[in-house]
C-alpha atoms as a PDB file:
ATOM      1  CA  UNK A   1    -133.442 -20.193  -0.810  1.00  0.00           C
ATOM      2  CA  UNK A   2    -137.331 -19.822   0.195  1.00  0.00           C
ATOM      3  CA  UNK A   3    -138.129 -19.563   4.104  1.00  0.00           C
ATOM      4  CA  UNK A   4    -139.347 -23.350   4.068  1.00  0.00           C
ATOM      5  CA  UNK A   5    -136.757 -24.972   3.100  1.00  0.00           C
ATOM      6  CA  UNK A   6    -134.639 -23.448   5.547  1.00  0.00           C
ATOM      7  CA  UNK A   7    -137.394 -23.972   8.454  1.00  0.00           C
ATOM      8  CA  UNK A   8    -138.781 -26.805   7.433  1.00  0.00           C
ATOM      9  CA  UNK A   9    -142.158 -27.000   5.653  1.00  0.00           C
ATOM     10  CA  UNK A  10    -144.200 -28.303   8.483  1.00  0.00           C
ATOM     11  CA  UNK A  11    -143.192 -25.315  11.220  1.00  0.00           C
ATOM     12  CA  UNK A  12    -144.750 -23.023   8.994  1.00  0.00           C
ATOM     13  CA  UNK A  13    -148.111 -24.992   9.292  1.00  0.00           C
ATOM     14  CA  UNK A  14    -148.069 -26.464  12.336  1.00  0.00           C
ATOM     15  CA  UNK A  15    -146.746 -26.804  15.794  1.00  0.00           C
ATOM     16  CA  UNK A  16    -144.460 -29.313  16.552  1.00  0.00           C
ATOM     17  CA  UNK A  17    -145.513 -32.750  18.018  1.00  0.00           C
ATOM     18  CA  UNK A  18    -144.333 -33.949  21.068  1.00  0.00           C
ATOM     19  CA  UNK A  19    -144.831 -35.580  24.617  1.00  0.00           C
ATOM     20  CA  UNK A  20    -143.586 -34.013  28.114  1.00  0.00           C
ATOM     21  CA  UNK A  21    -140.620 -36.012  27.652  1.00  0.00           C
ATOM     22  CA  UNK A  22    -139.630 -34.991  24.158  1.00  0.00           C
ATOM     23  CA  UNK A  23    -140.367 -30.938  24.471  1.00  0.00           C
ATOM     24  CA  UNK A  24    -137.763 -29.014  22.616  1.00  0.00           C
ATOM     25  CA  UNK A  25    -134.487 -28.629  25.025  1.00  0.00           C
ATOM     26  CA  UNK A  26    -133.879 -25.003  24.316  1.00  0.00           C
ATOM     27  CA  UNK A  27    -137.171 -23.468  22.781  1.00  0.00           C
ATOM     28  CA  UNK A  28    -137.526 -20.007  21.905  1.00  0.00           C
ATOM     29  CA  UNK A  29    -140.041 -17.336  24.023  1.00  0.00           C
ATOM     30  CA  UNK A  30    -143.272 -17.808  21.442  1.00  0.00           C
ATOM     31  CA  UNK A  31    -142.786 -20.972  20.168  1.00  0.00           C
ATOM     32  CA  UNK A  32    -145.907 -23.457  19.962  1.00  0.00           C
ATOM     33  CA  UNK A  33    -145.678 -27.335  20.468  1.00  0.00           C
ATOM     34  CA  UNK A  34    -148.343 -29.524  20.790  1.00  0.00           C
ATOM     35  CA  UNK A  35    -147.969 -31.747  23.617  1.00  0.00           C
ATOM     36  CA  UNK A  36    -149.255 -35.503  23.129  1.00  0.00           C
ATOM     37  CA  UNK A  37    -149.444 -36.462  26.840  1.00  0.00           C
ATOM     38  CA  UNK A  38    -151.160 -33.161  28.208  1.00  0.00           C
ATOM     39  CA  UNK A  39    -153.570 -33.307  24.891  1.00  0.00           C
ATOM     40  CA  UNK A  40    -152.877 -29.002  25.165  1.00  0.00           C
ATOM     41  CA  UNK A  41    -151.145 -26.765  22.590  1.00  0.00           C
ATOM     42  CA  UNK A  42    -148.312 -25.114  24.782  1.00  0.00           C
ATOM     43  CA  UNK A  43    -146.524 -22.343  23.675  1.00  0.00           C
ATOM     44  CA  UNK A  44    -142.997 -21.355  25.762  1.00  0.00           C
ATOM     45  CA  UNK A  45    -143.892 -17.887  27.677  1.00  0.00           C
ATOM     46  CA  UNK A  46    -139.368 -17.248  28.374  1.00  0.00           C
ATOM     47  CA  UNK A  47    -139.746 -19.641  31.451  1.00  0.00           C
ATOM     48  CA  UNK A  48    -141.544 -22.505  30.421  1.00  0.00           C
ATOM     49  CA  UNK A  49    -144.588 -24.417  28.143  1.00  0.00           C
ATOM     50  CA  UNK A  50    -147.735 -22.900  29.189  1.00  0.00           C
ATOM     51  CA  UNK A  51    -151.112 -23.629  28.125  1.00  0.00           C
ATOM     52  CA  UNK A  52    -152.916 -21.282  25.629  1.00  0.00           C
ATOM     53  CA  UNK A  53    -155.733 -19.694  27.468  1.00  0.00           C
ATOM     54  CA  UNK A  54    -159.221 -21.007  26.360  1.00  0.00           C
ATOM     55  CA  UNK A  55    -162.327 -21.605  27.331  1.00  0.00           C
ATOM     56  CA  UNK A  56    -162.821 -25.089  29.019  1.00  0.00           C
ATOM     57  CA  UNK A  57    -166.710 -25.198  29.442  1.00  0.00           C
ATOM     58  CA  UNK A  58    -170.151 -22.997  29.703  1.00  0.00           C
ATOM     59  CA  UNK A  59    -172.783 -22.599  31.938  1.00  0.00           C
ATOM     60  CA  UNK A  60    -175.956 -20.675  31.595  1.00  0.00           C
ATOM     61  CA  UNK A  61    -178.976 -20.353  33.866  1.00  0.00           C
ATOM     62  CA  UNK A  62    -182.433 -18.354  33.257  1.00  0.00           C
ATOM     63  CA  UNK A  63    -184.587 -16.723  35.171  1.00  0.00           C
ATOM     64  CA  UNK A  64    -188.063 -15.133  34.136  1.00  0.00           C
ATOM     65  CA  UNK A  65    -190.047 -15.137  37.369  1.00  0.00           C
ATOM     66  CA  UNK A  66    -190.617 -11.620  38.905  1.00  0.00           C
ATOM     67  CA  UNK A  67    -188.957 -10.848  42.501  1.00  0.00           C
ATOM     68  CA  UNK A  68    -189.854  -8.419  44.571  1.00  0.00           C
ATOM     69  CA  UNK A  69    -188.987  -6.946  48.265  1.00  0.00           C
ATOM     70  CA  UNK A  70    -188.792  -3.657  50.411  1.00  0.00           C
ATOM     71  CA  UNK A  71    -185.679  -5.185  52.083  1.00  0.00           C
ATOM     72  CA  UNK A  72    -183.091  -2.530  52.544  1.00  0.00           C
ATOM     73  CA  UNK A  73    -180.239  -5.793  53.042  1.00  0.00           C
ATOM     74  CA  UNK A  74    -179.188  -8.131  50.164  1.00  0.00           C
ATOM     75  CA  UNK A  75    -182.301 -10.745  48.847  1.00  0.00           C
ATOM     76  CA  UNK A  76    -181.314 -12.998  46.121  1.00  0.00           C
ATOM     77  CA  UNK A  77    -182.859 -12.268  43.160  1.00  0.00           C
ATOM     78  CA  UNK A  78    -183.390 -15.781  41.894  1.00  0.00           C
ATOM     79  CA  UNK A  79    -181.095 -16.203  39.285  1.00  0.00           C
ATOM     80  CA  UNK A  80    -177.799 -17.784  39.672  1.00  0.00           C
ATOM     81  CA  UNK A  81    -175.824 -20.426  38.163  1.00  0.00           C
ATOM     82  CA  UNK A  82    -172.797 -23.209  39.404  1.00  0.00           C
ATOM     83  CA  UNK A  83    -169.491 -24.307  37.712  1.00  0.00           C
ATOM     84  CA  UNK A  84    -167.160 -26.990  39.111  1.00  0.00           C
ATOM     85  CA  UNK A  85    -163.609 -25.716  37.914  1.00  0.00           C
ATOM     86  CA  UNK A  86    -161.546 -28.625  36.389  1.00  0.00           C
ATOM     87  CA  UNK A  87    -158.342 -26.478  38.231  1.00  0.00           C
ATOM     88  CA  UNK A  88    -157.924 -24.736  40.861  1.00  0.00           C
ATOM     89  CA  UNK A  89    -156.206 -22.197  38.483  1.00  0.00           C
ATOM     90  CA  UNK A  90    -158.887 -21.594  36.224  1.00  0.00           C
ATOM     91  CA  UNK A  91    -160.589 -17.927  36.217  1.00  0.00           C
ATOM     92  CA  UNK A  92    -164.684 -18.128  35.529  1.00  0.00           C
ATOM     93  CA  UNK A  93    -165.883 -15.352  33.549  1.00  0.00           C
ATOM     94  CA  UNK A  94    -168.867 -13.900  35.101  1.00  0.00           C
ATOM     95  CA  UNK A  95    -171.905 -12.247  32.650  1.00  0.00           C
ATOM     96  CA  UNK A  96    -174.665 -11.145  33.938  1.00  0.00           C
ATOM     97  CA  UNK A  97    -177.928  -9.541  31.999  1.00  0.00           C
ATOM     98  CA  UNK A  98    -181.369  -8.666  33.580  1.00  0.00           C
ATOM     99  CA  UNK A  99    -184.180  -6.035  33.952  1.00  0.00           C
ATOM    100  CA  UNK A 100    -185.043  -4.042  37.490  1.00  0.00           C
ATOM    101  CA  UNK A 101    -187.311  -1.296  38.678  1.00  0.00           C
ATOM    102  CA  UNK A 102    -188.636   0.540  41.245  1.00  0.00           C
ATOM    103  CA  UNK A 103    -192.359   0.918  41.282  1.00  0.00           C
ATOM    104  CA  UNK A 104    -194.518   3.731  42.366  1.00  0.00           C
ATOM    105  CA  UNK A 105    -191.612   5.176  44.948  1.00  0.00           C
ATOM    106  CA  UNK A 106    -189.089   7.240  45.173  1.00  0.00           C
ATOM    107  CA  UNK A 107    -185.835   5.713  45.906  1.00  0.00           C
ATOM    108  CA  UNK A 108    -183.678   2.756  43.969  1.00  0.00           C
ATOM    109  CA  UNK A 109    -182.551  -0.545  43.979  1.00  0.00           C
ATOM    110  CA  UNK A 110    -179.337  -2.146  43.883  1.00  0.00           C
ATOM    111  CA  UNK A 111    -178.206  -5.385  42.034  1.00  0.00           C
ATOM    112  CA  UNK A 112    -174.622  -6.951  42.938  1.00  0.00           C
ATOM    113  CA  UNK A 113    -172.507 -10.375  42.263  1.00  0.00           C
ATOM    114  CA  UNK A 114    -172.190 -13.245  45.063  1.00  0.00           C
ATOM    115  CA  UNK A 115    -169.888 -16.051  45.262  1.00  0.00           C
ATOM    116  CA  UNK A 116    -172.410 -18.458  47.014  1.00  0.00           C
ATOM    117  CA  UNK A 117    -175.493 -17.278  47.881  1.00  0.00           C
ATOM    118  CA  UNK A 118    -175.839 -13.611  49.042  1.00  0.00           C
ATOM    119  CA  UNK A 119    -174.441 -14.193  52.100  1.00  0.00           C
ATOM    120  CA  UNK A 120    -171.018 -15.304  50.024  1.00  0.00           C
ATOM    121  CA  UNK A 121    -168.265 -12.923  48.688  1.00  0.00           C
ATOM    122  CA  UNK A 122    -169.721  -9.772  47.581  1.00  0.00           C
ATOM    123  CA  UNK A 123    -168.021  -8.695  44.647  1.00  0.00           C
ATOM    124  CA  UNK A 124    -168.992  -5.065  44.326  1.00  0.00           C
ATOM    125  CA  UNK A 125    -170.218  -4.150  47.620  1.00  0.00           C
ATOM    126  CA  UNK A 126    -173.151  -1.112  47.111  1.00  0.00           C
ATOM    127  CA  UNK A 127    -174.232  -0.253  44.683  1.00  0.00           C
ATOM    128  CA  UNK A 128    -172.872  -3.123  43.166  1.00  0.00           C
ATOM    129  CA  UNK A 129    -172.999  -3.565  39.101  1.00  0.00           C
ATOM    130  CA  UNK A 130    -176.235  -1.796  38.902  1.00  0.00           C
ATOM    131  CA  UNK A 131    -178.706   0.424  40.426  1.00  0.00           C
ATOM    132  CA  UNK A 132    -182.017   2.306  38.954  1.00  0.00           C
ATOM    133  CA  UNK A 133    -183.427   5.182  40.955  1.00  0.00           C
ATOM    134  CA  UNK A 134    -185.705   7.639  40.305  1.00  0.00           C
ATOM    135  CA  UNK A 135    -186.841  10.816  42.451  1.00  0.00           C
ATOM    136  CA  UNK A 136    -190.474  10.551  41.485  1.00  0.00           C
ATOM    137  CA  UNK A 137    -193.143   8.828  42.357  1.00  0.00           C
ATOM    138  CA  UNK A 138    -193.191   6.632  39.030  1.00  0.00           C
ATOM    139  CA  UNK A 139    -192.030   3.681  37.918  1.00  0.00           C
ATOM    140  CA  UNK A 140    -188.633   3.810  36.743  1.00  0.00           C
ATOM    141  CA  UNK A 141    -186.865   0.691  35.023  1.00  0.00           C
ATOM    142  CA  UNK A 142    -183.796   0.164  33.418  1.00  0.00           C
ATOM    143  CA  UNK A 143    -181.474  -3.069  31.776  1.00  0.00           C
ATOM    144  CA  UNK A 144    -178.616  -3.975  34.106  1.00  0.00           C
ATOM    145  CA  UNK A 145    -175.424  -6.074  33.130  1.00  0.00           C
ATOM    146  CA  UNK A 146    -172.281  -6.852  34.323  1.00  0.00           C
ATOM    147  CA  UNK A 147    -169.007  -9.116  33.383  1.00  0.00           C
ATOM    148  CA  UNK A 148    -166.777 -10.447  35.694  1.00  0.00           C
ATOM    149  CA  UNK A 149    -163.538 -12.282  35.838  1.00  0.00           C
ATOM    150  CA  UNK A 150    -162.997 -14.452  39.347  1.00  0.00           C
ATOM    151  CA  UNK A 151    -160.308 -16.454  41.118  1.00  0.00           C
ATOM    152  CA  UNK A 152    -162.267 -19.530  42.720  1.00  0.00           C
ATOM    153  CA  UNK A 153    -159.068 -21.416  43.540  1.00  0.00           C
ATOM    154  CA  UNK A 154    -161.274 -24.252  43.978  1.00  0.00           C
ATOM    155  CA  UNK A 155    -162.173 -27.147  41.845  1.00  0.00           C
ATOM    156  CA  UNK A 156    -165.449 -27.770  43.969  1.00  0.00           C
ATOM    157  CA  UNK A 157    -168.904 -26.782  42.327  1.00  0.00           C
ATOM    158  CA  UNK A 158    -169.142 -22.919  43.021  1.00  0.00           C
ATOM    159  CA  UNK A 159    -172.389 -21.412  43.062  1.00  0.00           C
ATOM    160  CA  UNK A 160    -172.823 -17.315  41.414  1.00  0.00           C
ATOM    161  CA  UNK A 161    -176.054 -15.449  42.685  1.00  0.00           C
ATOM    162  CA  UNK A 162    -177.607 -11.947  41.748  1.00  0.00           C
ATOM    163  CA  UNK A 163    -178.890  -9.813  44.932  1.00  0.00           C
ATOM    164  CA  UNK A 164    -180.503  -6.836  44.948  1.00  0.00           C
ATOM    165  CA  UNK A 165    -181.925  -4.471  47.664  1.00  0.00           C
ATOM    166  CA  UNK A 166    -183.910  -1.260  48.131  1.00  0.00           C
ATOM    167  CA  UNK A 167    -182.089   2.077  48.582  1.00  0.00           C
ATOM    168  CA  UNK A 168    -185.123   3.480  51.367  1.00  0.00           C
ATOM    169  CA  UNK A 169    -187.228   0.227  51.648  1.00  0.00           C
ATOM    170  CA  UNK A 170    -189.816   0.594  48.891  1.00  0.00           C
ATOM    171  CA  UNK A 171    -190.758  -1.662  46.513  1.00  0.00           C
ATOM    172  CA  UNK A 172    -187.958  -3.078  44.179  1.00  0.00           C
ATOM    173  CA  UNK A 173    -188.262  -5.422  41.162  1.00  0.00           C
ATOM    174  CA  UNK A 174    -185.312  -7.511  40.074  1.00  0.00           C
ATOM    175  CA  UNK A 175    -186.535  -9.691  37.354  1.00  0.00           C
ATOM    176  CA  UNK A 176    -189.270  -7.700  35.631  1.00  0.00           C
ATOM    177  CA  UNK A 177    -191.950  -9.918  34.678  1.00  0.00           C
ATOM    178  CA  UNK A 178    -192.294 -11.057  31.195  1.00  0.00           C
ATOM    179  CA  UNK A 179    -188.408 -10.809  30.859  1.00  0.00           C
ATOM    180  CA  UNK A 180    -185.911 -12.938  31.077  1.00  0.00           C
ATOM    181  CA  UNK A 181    -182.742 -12.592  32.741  1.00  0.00           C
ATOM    182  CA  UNK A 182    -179.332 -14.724  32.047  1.00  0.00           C
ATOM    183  CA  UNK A 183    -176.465 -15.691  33.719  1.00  0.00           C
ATOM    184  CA  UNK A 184    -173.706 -16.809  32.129  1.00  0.00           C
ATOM    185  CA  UNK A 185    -170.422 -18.676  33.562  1.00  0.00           C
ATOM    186  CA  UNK A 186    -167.326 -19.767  31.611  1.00  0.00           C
ATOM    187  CA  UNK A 187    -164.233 -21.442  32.919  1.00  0.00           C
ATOM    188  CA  UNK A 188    -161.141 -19.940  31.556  1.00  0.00           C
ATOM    189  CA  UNK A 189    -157.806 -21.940  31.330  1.00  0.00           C
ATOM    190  CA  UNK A 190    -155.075 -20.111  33.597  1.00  0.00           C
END
């Protein structure tokens, strides 16, 4: 007798269709239902119907205006981006791409991750996801990138900001001219 007609046709192609109400009494770890009221495919993890992770929306910000400083503490760097998490269980994937340099100095700079501005929760601490340095006196630049998965616990609008600093207070560029730098923030379903 062929597997479907013992099963069923329709488990082999789809979930089953339920509400909260009607969920199967004693499911099996791994099965998949797809529940009417919560408008969510939930699939039974041994303990109960959880959500299948997925991503719930994106955010991306820009930034292609050059920043400098000598500052030897954290300057923001002008690119960041906010997300307002729809749950206070959702993680927000953080992804970070941009250009810095030191020019004409010996030294480095250091680029990091802040929840808020870059006063907020430092992520990394020093040298945070990135640093360029160079020993000459030359300019020495490099790409810099970084992903990151965070815990807001929060469904309030939540603000991620790039800082950088110098290593010895010379000049550092975050955000080379004529680049462009991207952040990129995506709310994951816990």
């Amino acid at each position: 007798m062929p597997l479907s007609t013992v099963l069923g046709a329709q488990s082999l192609v789809q979930p089953a269709v339920c509400t909260t109400a009607t969920r199967p009494a004693s499911p099996y770890t791994g099965q998949a239902i797809y529940d009417t009221t919560v408008s969510q495919v939930l699939v039974y993890n041994g303990t109960a119907f959880a959500p299948v992770s997925r991503v719930l929306q994106v955010v991306q910000a820009t930034f292609a205006t050059a920043t400098a400083s000598t500052s030897t503490s954290y300057v923001t760097s002008g690119l960041s981006a906010s997300i307002t998490p729809s749950s206070n269980t959702s993680k927000v994937l953080v992804m970070v791409t941009m250009p810095a340099r030191t020019e004409n100095s010996t030294g480095g700079i250091y680029c990091t991750l802040f929840r808020g501005t870059v006063a907020g929760t430092n992520f990394f601490g020093a040298p945070g996801f990135g640093s360029v340095y160079t020993s000459a006196s030359n300019d020495t630049q490099a790409g810099l990138s970084v992903n990151y998965l965070d815990s807001p616990a929060t469904t309030s609008a939540t603000t991620y900001t790039v800082g950088f600093k110098s290593t010895a207070g010379q000049n550092a560029v975050c955000q080379v001219g004529g680049a462009t730098s991207s952040i990129t923030l995506m709310e994951i379903s816990a």
